[in-house]
C-alpha atoms as a PDB file:
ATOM      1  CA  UNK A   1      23.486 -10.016   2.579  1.00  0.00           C
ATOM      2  CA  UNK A   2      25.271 -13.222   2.443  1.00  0.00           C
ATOM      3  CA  UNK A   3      24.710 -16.316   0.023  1.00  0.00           C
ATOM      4  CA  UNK A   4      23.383 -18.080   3.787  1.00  0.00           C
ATOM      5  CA  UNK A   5      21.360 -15.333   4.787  1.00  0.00           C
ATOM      6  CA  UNK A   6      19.561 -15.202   1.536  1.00  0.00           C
ATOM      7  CA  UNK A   7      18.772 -19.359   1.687  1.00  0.00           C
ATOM      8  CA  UNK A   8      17.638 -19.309   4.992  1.00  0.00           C
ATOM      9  CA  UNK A   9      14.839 -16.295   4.157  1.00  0.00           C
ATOM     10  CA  UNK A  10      11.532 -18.592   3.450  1.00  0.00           C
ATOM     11  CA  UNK A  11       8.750 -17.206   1.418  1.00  0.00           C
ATOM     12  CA  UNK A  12       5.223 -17.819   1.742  1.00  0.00           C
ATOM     13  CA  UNK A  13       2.285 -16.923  -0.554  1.00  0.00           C
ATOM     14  CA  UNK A  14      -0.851 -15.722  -1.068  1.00  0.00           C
ATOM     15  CA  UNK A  15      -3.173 -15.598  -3.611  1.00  0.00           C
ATOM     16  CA  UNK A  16      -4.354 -12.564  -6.097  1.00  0.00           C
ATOM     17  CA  UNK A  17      -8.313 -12.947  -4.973  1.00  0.00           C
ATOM     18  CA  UNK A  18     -10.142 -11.308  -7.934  1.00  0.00           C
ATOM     19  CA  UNK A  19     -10.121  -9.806 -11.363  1.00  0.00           C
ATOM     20  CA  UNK A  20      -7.481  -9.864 -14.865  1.00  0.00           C
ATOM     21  CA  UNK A  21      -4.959 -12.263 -12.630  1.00  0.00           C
ATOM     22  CA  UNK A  22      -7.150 -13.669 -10.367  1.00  0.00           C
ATOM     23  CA  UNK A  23      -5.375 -16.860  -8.701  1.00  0.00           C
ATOM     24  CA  UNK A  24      -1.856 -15.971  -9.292  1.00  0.00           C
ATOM     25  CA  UNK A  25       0.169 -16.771  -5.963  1.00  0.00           C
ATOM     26  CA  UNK A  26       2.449 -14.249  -5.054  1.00  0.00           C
ATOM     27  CA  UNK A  27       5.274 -14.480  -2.766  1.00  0.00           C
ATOM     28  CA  UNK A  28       5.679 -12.915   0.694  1.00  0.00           C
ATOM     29  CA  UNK A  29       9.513 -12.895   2.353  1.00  0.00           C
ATOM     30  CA  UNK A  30       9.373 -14.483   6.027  1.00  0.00           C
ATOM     31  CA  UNK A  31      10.879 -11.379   7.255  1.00  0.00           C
ATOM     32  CA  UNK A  32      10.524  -8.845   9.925  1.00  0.00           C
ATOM     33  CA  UNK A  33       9.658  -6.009   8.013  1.00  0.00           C
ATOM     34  CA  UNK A  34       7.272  -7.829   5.665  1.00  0.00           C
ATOM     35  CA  UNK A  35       3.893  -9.180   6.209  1.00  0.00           C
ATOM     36  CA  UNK A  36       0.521  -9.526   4.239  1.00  0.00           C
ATOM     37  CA  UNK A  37      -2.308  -7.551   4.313  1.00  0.00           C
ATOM     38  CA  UNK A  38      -4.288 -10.605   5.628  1.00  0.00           C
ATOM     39  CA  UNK A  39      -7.067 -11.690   3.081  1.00  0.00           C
ATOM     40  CA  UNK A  40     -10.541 -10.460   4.847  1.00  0.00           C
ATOM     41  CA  UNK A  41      -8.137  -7.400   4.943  1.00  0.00           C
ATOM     42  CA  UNK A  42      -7.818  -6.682   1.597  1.00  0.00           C
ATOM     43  CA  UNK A  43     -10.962  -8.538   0.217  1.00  0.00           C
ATOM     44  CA  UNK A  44     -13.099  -6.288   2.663  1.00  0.00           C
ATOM     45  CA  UNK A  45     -11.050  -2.772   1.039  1.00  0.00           C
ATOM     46  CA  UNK A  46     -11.746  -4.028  -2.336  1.00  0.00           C
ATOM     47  CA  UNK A  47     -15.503  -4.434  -1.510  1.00  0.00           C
ATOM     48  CA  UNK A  48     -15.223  -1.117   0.149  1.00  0.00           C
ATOM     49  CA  UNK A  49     -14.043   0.540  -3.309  1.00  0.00           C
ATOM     50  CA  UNK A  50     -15.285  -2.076  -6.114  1.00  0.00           C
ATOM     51  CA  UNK A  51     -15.402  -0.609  -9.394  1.00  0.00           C
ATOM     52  CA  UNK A  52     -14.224   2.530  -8.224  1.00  0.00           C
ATOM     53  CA  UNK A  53     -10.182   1.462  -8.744  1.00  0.00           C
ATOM     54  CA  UNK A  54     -10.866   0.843 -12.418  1.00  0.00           C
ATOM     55  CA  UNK A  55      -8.715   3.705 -14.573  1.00  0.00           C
ATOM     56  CA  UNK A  56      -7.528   4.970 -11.435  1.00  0.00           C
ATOM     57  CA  UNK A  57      -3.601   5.127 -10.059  1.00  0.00           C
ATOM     58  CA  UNK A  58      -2.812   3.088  -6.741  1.00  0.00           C
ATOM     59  CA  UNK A  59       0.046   3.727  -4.082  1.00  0.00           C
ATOM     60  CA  UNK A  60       0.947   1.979  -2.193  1.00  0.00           C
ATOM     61  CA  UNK A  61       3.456   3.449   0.167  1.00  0.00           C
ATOM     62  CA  UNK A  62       5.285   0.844   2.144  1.00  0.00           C
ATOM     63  CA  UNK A  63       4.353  -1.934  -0.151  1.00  0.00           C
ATOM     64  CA  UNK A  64       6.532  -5.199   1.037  1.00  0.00           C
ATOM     65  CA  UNK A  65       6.238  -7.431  -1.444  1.00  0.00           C
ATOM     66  CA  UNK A  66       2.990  -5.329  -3.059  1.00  0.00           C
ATOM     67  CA  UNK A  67       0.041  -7.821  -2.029  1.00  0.00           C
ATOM     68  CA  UNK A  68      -2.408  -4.661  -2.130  1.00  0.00           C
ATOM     69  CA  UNK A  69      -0.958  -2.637  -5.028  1.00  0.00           C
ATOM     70  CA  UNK A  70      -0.699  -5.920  -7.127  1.00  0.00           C
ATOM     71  CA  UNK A  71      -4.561  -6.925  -6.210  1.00  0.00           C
ATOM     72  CA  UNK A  72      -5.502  -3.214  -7.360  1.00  0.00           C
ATOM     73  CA  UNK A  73      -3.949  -4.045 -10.671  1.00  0.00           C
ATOM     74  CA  UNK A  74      -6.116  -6.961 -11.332  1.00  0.00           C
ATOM     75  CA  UNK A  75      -9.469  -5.544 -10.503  1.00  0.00           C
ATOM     76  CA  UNK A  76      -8.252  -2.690 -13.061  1.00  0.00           C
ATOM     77  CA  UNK A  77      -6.141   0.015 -11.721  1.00  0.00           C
ATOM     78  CA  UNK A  78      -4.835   2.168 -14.669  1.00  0.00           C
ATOM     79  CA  UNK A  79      -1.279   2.363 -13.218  1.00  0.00           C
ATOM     80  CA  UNK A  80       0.243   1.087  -9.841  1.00  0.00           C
ATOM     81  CA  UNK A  81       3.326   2.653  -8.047  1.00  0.00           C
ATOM     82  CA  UNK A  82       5.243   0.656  -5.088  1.00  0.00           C
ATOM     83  CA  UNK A  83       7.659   1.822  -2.484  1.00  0.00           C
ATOM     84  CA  UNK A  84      10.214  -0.293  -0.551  1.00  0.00           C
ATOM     85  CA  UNK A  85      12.974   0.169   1.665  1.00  0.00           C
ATOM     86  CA  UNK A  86      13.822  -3.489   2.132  1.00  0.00           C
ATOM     87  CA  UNK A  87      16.280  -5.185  -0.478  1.00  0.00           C
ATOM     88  CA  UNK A  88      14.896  -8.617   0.350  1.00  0.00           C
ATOM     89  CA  UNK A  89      10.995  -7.585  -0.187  1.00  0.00           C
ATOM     90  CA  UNK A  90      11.596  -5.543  -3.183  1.00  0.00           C
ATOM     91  CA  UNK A  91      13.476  -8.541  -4.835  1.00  0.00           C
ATOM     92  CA  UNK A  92      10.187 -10.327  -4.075  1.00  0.00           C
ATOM     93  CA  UNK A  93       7.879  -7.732  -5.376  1.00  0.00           C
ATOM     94  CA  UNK A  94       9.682  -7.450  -8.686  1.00  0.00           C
ATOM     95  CA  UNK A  95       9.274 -11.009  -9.162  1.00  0.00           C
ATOM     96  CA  UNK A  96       5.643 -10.538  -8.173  1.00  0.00           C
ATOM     97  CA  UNK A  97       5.194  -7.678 -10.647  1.00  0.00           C
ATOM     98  CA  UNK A  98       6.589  -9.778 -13.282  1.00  0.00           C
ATOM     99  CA  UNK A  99       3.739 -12.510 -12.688  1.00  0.00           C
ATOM    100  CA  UNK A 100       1.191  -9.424 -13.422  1.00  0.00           C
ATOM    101  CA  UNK A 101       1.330  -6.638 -15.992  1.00  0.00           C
ATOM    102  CA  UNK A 102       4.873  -5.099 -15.496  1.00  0.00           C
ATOM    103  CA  UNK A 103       3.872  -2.417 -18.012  1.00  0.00           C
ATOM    104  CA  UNK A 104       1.356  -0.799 -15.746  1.00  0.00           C
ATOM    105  CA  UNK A 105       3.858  -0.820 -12.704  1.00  0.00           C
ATOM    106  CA  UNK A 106       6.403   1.403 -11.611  1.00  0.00           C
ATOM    107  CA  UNK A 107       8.323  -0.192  -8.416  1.00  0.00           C
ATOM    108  CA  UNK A 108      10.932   2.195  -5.759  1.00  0.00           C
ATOM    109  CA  UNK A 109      13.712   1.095  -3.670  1.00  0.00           C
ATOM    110  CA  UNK A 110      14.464   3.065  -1.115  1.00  0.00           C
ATOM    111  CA  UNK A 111      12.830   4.698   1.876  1.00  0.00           C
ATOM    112  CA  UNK A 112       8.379   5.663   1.320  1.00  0.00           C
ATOM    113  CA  UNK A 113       9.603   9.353   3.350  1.00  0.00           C
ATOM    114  CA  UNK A 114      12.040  10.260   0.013  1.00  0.00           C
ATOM    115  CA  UNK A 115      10.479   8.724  -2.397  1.00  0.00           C
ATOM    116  CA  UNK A 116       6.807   9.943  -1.901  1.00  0.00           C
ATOM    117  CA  UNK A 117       7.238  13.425  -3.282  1.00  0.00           C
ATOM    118  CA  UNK A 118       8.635  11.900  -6.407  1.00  0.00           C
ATOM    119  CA  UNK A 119       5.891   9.378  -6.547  1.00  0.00           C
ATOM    120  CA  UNK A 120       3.145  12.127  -5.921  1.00  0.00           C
ATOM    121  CA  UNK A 121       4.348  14.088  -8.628  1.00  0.00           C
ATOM    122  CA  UNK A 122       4.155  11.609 -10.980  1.00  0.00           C
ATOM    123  CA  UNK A 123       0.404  10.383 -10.008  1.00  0.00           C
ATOM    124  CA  UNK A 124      -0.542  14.393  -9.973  1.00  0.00           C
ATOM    125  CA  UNK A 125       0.869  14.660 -13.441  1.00  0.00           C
ATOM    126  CA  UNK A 126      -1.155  11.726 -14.828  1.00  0.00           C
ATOM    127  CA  UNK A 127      -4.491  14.204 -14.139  1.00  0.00           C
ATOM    128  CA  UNK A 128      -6.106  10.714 -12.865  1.00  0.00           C
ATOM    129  CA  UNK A 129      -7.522  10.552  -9.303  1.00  0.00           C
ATOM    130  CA  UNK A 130      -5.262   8.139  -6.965  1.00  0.00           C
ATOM    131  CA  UNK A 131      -5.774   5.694  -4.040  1.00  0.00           C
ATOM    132  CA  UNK A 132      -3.139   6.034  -1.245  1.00  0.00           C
ATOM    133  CA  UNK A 133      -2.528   3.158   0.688  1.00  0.00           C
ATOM    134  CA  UNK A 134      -0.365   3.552   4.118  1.00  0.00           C
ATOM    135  CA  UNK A 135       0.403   0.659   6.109  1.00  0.00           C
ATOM    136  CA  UNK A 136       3.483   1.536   7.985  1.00  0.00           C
ATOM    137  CA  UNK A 137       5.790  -1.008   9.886  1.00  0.00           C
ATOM    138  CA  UNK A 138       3.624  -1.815  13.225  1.00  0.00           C
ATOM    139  CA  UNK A 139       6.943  -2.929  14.983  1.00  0.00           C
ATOM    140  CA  UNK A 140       8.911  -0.015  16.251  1.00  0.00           C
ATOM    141  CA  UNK A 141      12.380  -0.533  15.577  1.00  0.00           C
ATOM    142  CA  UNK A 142      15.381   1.821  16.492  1.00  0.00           C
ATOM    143  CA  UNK A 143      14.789   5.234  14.397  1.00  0.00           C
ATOM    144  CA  UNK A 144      11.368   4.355  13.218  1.00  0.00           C
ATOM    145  CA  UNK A 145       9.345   5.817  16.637  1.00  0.00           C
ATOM    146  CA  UNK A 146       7.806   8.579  14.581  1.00  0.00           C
ATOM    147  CA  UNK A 147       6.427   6.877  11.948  1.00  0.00           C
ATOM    148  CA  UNK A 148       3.184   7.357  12.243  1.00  0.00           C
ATOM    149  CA  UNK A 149       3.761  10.973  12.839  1.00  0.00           C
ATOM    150  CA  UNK A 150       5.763  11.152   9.821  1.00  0.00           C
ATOM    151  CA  UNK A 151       2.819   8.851   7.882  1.00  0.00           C
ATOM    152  CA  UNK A 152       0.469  11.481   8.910  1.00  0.00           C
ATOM    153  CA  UNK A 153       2.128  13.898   7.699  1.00  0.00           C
ATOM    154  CA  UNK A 154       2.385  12.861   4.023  1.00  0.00           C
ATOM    155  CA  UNK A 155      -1.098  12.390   4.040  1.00  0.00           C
ATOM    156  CA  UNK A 156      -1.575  15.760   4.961  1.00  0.00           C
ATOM    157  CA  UNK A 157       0.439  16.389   1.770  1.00  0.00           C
ATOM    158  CA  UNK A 158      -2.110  14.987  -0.383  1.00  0.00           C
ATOM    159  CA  UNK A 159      -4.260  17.094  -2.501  1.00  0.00           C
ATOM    160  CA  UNK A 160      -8.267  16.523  -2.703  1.00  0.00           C
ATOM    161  CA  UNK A 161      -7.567  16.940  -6.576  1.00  0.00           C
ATOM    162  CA  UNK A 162      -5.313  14.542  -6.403  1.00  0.00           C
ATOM    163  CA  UNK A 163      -7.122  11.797  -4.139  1.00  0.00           C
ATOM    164  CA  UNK A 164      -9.924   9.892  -4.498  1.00  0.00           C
ATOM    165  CA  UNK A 165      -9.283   8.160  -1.129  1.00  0.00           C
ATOM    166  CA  UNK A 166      -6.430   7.413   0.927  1.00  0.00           C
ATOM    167  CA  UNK A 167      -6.500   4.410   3.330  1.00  0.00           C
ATOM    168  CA  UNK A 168      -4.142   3.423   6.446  1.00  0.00           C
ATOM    169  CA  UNK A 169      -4.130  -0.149   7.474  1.00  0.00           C
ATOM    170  CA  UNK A 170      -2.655   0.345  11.539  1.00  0.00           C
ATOM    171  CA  UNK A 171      -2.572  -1.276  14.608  1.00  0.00           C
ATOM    172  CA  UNK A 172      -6.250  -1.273  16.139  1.00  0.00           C
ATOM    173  CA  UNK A 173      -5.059   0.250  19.482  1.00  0.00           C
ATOM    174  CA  UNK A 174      -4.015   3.489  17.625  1.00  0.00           C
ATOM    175  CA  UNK A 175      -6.813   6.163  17.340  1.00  0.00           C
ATOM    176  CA  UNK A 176      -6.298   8.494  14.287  1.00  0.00           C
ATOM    177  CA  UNK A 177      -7.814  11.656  13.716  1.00  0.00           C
ATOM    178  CA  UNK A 178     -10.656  13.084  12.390  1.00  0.00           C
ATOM    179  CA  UNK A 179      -9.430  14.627   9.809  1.00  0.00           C
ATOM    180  CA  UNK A 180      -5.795  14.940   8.070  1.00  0.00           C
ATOM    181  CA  UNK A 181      -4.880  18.025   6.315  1.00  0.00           C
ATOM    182  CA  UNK A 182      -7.707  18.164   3.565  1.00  0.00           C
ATOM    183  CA  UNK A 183      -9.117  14.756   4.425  1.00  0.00           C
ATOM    184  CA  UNK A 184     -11.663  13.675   6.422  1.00  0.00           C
ATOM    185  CA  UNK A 185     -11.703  10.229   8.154  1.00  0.00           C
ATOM    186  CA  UNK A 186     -14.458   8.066   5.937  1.00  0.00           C
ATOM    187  CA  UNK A 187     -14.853   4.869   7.996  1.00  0.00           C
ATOM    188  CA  UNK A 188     -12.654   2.369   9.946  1.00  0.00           C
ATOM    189  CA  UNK A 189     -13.004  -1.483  10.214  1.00  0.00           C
ATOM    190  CA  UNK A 190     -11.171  -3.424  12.919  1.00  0.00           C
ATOM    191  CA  UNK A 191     -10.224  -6.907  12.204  1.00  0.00           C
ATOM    192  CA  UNK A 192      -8.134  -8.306  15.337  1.00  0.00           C
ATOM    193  CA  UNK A 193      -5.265  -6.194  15.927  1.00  0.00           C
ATOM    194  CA  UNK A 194      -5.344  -4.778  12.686  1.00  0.00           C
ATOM    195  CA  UNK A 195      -7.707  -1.597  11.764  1.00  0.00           C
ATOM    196  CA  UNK A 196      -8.145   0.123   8.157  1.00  0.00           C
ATOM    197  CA  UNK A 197      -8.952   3.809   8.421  1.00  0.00           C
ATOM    198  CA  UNK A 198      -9.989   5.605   5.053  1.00  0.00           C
ATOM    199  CA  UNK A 199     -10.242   9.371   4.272  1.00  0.00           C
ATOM    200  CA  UNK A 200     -11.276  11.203   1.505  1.00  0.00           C
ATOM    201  CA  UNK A 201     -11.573  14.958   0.396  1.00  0.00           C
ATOM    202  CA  UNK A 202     -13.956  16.932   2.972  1.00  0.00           C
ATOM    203  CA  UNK A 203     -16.060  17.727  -0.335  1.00  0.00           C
ATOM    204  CA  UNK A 204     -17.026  14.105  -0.605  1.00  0.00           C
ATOM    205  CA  UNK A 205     -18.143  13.177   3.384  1.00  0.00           C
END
């Protein structure tokens, strides 16, 4: 990307809402591929799991510039893990992990598809339950028309040992199913066009 390209990209921020770094602003790219989990978003997960994140590891698997995986940390995730395809949103969540606890964060370029077996791995071999969170590109570019098929499927990947939930922010005219390889859908909330869907092991519905 050129010098220009780069100093025409704006950033925008948002605010950590709660917990260890409560009020730190971190930065969002103006870009395409990037957006925020809007705040009634994200404050209205965190209510949904409250003390539950504490000691626990968070993914989150197409993490931008890591507004979700970054407010985990500061209500007390044990370790955080952040994947990224995008050069521009990964430069931003580096500098965003640096404003946090960089120790307790463990940030991927490249594309969430190849990288989440590696990333699994590592959460499984930590013998500490783990949040997923999915929130795949809504706009459909050239290539990416399967990607909620190919979402789907790496949930179905996911272990009940493993999980203690995992949670996919989509658009609200999508209908998932029921259930997802050994999950079972949980709950959804709509807000606007956007709708979280959580699942958790069968064992625990």
């Amino acid at each position: 990307m050129s010098e220009k390209r780069k100093r025409k990209i704006k950033c925008f921020t948002t605010p950590i809402i709660a917990g260890e770094f409560k009020g730190r602003r971190i930065e969002i790219p103006d870009i395409d591929t990037t957006r925020s989990s809007k705040s009634i978003l994200r404050e209205s997960f965190f209510n949904t799991i409250q003390f539950d994140i504490v000691d626990k590891n968070f993914v989150e698997v197409f993490a931008g510039s890591g507004s979700v995986g970054l407010e985990a940390l500061s209500r007390g995730a044990a370790t955080c893990y952040f994947m990224e395809r995008n050069k521009t949103a990964f430069r931003s969540l580096e500098n965003n992990i640096r404003l946090t606890d960089p120790t307790r964060c463990h940030a991927l370029l490249g594309d969430s598809f190849e990288l989440f077996e590696r990333v699994y791995e590592a959460v499984k071999r930590s013998g500490r339950k783990s949040y997923f969170y999915f929130d795949p590109p809504f706009a459909i570019r050239e290539g990416m028309d399967d990607i909620y098929d190919k979402t789907l499927a790496l949930i179905a990947s996911i272990e009940p040992d493993v999980c203690e939930m995992a949670v996919v922010e989509h658009m609200s005219d999508l209908a998932l199913p029921e259930s997802i390889g050994a999950l079972k859908k949980y709950k959804s909330k709509r807000f606007g066009k956007s709708t979280l869907t959580y699942y958790v092991p069968e064992e625990e519905v």
